[in-house]
N, C-alpha and C. Protein backbone atom coordinates (compact mmCIF):
# COMPACT_ATOMS: atom_id res chain seq x y z
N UNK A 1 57.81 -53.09 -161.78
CA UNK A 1 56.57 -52.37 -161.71
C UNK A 1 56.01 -52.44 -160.30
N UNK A 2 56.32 -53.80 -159.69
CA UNK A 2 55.60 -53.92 -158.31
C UNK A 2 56.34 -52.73 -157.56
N UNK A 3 57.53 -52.45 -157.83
CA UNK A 3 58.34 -50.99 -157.28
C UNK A 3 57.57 -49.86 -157.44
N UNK A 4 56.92 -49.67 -158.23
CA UNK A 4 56.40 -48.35 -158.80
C UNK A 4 54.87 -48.20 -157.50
N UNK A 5 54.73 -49.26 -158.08
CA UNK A 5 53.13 -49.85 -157.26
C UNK A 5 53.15 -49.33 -155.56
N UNK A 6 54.21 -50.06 -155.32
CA UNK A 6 54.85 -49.96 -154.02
C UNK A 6 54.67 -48.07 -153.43
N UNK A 7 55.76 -47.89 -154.34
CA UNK A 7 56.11 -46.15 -154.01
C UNK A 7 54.67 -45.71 -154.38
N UNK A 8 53.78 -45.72 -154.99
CA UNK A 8 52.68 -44.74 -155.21
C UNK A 8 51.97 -45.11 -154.23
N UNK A 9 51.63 -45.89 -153.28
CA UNK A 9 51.07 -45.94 -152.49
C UNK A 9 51.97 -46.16 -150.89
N UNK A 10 53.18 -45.83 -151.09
CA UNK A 10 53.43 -45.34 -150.05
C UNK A 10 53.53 -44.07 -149.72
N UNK A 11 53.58 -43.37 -151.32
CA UNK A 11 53.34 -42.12 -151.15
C UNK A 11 51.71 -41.56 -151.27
N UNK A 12 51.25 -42.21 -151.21
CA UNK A 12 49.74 -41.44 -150.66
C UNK A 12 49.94 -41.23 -149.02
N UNK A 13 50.73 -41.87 -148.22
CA UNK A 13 50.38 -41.21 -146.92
C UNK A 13 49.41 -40.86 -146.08
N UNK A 14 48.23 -41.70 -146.08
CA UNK A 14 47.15 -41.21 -145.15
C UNK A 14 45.88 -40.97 -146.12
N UNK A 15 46.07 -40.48 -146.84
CA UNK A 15 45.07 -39.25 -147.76
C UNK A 15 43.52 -40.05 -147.87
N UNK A 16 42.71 -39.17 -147.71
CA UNK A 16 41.19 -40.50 -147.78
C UNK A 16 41.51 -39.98 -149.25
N UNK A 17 40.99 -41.13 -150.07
CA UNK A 17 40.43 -41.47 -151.52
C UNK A 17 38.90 -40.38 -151.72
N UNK A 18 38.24 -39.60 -151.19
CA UNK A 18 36.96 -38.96 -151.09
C UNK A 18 37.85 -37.46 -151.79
N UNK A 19 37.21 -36.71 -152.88
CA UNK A 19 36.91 -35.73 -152.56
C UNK A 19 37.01 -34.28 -151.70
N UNK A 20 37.75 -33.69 -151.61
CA UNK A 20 37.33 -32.95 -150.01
C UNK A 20 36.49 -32.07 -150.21
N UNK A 21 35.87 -31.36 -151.36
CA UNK A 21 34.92 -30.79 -151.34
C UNK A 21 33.64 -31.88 -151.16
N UNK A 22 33.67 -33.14 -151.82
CA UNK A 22 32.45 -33.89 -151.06
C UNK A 22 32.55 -34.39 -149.97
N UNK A 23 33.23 -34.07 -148.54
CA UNK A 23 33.20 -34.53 -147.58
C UNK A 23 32.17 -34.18 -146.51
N UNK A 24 31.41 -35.16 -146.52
CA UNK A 24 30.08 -34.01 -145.45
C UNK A 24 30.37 -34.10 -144.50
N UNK A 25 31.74 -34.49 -143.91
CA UNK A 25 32.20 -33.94 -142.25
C UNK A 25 32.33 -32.59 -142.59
N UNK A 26 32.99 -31.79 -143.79
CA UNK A 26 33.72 -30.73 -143.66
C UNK A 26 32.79 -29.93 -144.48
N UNK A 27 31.38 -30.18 -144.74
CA UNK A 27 30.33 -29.52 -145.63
C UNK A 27 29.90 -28.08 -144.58
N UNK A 28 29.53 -28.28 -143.53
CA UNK A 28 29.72 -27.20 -142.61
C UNK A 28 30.32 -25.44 -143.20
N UNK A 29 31.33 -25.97 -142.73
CA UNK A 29 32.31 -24.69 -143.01
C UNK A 29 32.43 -24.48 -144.50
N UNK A 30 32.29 -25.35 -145.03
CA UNK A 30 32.45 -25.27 -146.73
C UNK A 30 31.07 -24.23 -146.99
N UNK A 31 30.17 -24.23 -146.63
CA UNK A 31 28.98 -23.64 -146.58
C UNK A 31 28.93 -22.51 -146.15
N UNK A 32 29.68 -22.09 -145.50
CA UNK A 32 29.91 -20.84 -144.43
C UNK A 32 30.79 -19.88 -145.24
N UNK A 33 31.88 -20.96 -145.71
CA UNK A 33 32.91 -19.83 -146.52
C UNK A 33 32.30 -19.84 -148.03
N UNK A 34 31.31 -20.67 -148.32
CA UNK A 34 30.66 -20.44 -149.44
C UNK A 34 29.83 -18.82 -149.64
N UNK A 35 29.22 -18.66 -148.40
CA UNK A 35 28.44 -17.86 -148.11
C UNK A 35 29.29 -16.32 -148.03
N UNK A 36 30.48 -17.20 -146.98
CA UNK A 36 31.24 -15.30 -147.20
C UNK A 36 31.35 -15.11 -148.41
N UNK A 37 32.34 -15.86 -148.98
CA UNK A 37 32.95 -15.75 -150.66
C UNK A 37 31.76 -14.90 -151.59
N UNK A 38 30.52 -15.30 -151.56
CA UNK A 38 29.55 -14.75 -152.42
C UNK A 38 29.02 -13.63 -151.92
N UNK A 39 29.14 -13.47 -150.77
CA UNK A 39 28.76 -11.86 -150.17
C UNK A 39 29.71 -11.16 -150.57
N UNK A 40 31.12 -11.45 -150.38
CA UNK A 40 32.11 -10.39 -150.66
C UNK A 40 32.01 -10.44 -152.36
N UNK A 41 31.94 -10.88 -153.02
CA UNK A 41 32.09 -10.93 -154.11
C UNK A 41 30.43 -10.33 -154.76
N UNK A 42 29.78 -10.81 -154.34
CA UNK A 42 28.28 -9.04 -154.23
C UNK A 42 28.79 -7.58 -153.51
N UNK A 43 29.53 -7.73 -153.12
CA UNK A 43 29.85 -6.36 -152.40
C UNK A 43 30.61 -5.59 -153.60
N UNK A 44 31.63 -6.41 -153.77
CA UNK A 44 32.38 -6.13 -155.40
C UNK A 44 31.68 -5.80 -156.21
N UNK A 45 30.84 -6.66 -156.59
CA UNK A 45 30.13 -6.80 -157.73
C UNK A 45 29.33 -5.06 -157.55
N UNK A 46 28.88 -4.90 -156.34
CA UNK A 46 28.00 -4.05 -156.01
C UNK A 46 28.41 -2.41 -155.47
N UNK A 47 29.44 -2.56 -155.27
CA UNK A 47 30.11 -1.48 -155.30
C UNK A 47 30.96 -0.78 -156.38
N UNK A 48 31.73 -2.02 -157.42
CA UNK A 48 32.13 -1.56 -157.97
C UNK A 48 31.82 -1.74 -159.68
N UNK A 49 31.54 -2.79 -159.86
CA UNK A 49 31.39 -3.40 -161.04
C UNK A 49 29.77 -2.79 -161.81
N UNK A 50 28.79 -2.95 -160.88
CA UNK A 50 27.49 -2.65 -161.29
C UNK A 50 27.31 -1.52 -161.18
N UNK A 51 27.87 -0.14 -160.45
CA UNK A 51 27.92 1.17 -161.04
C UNK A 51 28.16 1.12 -161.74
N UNK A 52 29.14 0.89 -162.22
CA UNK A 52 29.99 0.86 -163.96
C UNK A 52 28.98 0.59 -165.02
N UNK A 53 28.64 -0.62 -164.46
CA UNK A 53 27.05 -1.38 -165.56
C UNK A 53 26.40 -0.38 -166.31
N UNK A 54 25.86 -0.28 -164.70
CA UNK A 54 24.86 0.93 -164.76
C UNK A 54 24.89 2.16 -165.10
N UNK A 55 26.12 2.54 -165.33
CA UNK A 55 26.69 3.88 -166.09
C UNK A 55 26.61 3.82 -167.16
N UNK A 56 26.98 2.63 -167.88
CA UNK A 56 27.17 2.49 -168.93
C UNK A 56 25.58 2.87 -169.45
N UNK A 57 24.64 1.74 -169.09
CA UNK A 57 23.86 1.66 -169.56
C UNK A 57 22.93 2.97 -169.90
N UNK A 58 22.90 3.62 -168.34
CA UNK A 58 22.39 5.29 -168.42
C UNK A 58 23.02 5.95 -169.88
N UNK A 59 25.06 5.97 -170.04
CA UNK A 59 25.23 6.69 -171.40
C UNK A 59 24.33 6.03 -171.89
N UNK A 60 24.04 5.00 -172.36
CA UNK A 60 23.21 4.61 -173.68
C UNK A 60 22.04 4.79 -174.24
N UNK A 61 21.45 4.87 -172.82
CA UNK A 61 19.86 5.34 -172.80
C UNK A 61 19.99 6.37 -173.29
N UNK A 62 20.69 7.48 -172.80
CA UNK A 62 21.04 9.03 -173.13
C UNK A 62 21.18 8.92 -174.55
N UNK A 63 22.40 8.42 -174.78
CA UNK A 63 22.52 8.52 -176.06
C UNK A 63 21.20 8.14 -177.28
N UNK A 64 20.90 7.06 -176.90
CA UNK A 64 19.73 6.36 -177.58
C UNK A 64 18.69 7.91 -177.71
N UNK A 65 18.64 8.24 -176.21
CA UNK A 65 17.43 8.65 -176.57
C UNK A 65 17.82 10.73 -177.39
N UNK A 66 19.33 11.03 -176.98
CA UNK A 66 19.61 12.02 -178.08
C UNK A 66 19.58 11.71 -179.53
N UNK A 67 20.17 10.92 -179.82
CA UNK A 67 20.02 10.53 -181.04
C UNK A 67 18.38 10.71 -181.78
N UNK A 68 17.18 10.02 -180.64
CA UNK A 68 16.09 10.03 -181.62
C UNK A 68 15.50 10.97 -181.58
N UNK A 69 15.69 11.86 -180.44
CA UNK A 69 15.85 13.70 -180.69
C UNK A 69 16.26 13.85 -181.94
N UNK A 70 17.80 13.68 -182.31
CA UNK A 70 18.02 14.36 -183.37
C UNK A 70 17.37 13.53 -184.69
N UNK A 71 16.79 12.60 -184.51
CA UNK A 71 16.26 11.82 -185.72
C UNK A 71 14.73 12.41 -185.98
N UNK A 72 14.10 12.81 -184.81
CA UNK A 72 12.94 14.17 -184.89
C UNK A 72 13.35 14.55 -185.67
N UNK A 73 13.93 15.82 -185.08
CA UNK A 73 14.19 16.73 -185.13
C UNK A 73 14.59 17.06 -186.78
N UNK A 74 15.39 16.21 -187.24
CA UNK A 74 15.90 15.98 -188.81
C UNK A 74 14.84 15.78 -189.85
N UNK A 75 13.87 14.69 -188.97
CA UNK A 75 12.47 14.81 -189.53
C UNK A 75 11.79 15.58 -189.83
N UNK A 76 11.20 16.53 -188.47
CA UNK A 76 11.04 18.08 -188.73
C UNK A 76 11.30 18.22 -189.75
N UNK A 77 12.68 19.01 -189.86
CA UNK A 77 13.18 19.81 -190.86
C UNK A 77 13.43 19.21 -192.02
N UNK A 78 13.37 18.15 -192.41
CA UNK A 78 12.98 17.53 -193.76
C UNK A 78 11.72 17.95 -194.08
N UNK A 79 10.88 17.40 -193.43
CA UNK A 79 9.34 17.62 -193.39
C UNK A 79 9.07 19.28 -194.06
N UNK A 80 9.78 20.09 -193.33
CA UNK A 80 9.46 21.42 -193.66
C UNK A 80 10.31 22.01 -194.83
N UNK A 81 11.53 21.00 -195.15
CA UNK A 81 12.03 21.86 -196.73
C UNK A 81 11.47 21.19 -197.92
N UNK A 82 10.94 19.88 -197.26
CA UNK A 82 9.78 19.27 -198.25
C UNK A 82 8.39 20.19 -198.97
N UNK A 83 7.70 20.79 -197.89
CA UNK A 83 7.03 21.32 -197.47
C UNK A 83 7.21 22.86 -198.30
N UNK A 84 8.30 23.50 -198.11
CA UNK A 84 8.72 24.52 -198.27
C UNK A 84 9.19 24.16 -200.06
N UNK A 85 9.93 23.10 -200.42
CA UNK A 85 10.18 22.63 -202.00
C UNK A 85 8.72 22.84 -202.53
N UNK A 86 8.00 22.02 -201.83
CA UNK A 86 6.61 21.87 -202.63
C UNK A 86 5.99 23.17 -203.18
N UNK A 87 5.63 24.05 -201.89
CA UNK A 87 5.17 25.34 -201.92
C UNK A 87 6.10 26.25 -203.10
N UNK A 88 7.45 25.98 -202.91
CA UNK A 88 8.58 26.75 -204.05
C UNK A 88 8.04 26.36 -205.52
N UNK A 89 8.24 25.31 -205.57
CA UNK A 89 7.47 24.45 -206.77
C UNK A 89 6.32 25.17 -207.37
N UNK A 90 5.18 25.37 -206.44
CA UNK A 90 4.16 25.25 -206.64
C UNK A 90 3.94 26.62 -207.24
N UNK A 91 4.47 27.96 -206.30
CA UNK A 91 4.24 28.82 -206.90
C UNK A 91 5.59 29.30 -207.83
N UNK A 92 6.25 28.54 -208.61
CA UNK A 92 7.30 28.40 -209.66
C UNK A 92 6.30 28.10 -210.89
N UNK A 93 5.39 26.81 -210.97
CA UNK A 93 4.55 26.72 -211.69
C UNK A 93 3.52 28.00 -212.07
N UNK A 94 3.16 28.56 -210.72
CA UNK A 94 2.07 29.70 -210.82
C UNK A 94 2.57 30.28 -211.68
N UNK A 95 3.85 30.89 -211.55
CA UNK A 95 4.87 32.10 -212.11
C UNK A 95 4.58 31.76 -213.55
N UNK A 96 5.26 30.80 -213.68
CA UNK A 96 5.61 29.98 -215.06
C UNK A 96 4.27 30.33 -216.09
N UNK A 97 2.57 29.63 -215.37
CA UNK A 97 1.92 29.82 -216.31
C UNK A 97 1.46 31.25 -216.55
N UNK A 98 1.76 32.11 -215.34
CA UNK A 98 1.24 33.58 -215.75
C UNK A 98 2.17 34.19 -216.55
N UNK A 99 3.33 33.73 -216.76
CA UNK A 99 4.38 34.10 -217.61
C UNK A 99 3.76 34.20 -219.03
N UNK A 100 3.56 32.28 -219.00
CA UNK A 100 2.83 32.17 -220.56
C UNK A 100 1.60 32.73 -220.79
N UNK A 101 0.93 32.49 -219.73
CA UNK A 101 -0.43 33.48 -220.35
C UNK A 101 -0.37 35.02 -220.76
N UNK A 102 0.82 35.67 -220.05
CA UNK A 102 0.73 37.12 -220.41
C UNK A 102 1.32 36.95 -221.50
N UNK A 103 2.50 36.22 -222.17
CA UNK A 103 3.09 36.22 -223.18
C UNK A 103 1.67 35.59 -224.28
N UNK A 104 1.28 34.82 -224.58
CA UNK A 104 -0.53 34.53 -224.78
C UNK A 104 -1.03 35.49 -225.17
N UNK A 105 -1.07 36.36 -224.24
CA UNK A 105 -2.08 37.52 -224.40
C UNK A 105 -1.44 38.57 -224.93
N UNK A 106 0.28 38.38 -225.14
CA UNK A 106 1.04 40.06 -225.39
C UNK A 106 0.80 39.39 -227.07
N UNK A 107 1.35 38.59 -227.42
CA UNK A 107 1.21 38.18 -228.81
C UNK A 107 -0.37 37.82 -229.43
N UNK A 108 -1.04 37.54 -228.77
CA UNK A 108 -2.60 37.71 -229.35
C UNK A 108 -2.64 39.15 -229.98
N UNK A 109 -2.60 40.03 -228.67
CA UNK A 109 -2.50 41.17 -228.88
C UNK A 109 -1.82 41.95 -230.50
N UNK A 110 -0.86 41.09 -230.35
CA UNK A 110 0.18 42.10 -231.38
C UNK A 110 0.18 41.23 -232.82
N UNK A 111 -0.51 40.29 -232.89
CA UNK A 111 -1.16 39.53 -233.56
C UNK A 111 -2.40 40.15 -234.36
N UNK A 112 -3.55 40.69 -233.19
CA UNK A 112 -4.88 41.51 -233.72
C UNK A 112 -4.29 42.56 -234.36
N UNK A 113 -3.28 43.74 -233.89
CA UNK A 113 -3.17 44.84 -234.29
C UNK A 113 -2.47 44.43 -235.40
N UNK A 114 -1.67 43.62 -235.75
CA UNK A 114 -0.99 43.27 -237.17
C UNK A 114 -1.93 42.83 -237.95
N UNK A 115 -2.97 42.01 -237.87
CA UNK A 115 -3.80 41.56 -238.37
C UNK A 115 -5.16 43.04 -239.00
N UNK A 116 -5.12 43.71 -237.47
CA UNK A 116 -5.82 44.74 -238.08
C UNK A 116 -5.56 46.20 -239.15
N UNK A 117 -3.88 45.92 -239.14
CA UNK A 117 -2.82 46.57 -239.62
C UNK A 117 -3.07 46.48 -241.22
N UNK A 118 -2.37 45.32 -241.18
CA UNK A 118 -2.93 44.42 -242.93
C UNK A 118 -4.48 44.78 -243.31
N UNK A 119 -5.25 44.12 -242.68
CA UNK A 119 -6.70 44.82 -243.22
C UNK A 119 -7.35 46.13 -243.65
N UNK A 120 -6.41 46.97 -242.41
CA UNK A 120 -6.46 48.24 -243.02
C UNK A 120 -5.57 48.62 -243.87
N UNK A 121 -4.94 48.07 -244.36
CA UNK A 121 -3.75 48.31 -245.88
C UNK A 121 -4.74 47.58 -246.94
N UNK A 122 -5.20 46.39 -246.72
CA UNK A 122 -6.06 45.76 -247.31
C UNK A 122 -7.03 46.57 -248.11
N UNK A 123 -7.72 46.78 -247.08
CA UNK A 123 -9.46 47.47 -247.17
C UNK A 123 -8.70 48.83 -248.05
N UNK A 124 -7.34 49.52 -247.95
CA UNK A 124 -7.17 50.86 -248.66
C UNK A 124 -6.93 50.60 -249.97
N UNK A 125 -5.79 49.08 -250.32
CA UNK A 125 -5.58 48.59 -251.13
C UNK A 125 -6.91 48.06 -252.15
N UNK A 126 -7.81 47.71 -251.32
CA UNK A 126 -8.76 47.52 -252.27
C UNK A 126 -10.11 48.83 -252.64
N UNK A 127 -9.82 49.54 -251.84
CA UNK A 127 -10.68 50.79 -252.18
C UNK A 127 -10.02 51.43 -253.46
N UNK A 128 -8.77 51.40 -252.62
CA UNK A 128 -7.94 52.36 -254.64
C UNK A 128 -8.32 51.28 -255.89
N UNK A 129 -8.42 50.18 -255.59
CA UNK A 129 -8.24 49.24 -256.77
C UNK A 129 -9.84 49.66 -257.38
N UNK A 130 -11.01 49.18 -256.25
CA UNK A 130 -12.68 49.90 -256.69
C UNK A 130 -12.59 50.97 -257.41
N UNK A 131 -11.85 52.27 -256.83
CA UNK A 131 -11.61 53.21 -257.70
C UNK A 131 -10.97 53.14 -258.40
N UNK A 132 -10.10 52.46 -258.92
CA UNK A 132 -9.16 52.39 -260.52
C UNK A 132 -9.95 51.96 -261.14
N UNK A 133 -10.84 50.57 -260.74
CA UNK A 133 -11.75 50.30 -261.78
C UNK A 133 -12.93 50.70 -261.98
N UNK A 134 -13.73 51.52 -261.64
CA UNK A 134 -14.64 52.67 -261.65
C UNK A 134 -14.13 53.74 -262.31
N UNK A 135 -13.20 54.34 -262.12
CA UNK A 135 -12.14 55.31 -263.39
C UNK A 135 -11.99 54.91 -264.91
N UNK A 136 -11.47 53.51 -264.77
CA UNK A 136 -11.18 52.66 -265.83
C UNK A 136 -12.58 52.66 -266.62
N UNK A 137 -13.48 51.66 -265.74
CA UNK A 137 -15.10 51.77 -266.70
C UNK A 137 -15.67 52.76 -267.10
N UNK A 138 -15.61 54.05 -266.35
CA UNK A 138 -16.30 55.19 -266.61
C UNK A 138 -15.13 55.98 -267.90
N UNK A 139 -14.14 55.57 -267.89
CA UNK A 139 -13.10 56.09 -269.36
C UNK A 139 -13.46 55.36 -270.24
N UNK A 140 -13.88 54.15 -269.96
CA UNK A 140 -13.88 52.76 -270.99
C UNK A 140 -15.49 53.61 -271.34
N UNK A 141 -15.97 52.89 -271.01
CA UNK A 141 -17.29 53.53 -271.06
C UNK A 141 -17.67 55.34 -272.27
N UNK A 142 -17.00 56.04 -271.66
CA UNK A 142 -16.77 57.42 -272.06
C UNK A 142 -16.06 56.88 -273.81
N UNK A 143 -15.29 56.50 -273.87
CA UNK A 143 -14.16 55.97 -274.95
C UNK A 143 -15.36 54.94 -275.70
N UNK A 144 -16.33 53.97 -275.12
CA UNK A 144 -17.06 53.67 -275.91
C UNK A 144 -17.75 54.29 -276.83
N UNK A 145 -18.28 55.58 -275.92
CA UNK A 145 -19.21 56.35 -276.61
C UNK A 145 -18.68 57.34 -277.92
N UNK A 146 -17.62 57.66 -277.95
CA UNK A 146 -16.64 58.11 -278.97
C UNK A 146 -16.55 57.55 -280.17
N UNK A 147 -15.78 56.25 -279.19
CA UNK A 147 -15.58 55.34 -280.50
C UNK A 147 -16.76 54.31 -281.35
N UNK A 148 -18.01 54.22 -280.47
CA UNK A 148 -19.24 53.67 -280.99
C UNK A 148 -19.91 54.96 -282.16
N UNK A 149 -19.58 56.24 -281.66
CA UNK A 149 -20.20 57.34 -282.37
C UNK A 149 -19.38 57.55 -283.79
N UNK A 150 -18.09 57.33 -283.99
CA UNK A 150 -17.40 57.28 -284.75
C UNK A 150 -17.33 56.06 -285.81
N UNK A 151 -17.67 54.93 -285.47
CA UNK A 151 -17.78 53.80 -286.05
C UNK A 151 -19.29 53.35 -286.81
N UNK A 152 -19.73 54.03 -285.68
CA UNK A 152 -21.75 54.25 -286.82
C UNK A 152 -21.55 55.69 -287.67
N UNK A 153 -20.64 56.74 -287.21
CA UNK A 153 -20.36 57.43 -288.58
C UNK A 153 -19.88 56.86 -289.92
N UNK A 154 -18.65 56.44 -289.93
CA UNK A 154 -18.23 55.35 -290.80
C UNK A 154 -19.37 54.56 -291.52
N UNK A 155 -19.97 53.77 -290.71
CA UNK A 155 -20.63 53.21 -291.08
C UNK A 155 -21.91 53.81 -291.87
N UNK A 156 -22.58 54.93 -291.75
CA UNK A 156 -23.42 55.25 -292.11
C UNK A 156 -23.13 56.07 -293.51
N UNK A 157 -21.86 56.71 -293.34
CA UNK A 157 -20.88 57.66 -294.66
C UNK A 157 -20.80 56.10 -295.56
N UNK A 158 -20.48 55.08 -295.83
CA UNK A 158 -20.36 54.21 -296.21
C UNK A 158 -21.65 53.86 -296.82
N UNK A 159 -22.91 53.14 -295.99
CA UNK A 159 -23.69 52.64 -296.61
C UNK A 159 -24.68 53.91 -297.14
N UNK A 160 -24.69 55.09 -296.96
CA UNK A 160 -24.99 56.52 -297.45
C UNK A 160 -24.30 56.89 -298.97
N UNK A 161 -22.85 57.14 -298.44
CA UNK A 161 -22.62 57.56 -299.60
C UNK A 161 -21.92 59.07 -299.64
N UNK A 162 -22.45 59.50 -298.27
CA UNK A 162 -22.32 60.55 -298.22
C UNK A 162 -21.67 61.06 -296.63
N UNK A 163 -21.11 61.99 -296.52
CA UNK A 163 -20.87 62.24 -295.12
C UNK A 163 -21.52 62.32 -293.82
N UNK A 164 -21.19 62.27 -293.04
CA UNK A 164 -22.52 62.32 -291.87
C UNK A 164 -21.60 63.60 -290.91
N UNK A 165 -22.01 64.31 -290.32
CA UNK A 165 -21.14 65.18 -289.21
C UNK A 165 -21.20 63.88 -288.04
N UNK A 166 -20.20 64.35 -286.82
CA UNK A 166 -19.94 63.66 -285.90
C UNK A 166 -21.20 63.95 -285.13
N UNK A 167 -21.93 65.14 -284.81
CA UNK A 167 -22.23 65.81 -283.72
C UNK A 167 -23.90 64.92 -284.67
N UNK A 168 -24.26 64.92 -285.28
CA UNK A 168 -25.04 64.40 -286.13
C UNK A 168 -25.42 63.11 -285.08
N UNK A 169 -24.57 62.26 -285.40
CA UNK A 169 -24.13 60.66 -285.16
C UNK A 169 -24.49 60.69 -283.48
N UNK A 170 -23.50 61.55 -282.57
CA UNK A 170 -23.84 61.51 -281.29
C UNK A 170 -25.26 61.73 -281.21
N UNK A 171 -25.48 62.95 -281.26
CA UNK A 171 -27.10 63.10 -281.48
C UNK A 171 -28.21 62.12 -281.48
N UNK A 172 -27.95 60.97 -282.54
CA UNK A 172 -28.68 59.73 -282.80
C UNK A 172 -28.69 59.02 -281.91
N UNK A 173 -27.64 58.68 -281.52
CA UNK A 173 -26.89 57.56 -280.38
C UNK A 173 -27.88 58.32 -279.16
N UNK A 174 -27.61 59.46 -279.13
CA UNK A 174 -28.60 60.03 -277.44
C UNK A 174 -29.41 59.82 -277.37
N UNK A 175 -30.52 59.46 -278.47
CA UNK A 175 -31.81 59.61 -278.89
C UNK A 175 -31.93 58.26 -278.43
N UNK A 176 -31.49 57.32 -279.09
CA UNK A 176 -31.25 55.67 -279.20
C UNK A 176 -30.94 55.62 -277.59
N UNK A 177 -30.41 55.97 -277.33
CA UNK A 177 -29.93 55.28 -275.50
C UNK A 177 -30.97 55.48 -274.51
N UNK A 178 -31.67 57.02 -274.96
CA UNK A 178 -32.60 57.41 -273.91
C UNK A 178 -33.73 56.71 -274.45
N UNK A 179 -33.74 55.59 -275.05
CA UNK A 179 -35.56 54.99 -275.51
C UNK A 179 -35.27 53.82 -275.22
């Protein structure tokens, strides 16, 4: 091992044990090429890299801000077939109830005249019937007087004894009705 020991430090050769970036003999120039290195590398950055950035970023803005154009814009026109539904709607309803009301009013209508239809079949139906039975009473009636005149004949030939004429009998009966 003392072999090993040996060779590793004969092979260091000189070398300080420090660092060479912490060497503040050689901080100087380290500083200097620090300084180029980061200029050229802003120049890069700045010529080539941060257009790019910045391109990018412009599409995006663009885009961003087409997009909320078209997100208006979609708005809008929602807004207005909303707008335009409602109004469709609205006078769909109108339609609708003037529909029913004229239909309302066509069948009221045809309702009265049926109604006034029947009544006047009615009112004829019962006028002939007034007159059947006004015919009827005034026959009945007439037929009373016959058969009342005929039945106090009977009756009187009976408790008489003897005949009575008809015209006799009426006669009596006229006498009798008008007192």
């Amino acid at each position: 091992m003392a072999d090993t020991h040996q060779a590793g430090t004969a092979h260091d050769g000189g070398h300080s044990k420090v660092f060479p970036p912490l060497k503040f003999d050689d901080f100087a120039p380290q500083i200097i090429w620090l300084v180029i290195v980061f200029a050229l590398l802003y120049a890069v950055l700045k010529r080539v890299a941060l257009p790019r950035v910045g391109e990018v970023i412009e599409e995006r803005a663009e885009r961003v801000r087409r997009d909320l154009e078209a997100a208006e814009k979609l708005k809008a026109e929602t807004a207005q077939a909303l707008a335009n539904y409602e109004q469709a709607l609205a006078e769909a309803r109108a339609k609708a109830s003037g529909i029913v009301k004229d239909m309302r009013d066509k069948l009221a209508a045809e309702i009265d005249a049926e109604r006034a239809k029947v009544e006047a079949q009615i009112n004829e139906k019962l006028a002939q019937a007034e007159k059947t039975i006004a015919d009827t009473k005034t026959k009945a009636l007439a037929s009373v007087d016959a058969i009342s005149a005929e039945v106090a004949g009977d009756i009187v030939s009976r408790l008489s004894g003897g005949e009575v004429s008809r015209a006799d009998v009426e006669k009596a009966l006229a006498q009798q009705a008008a007192e």
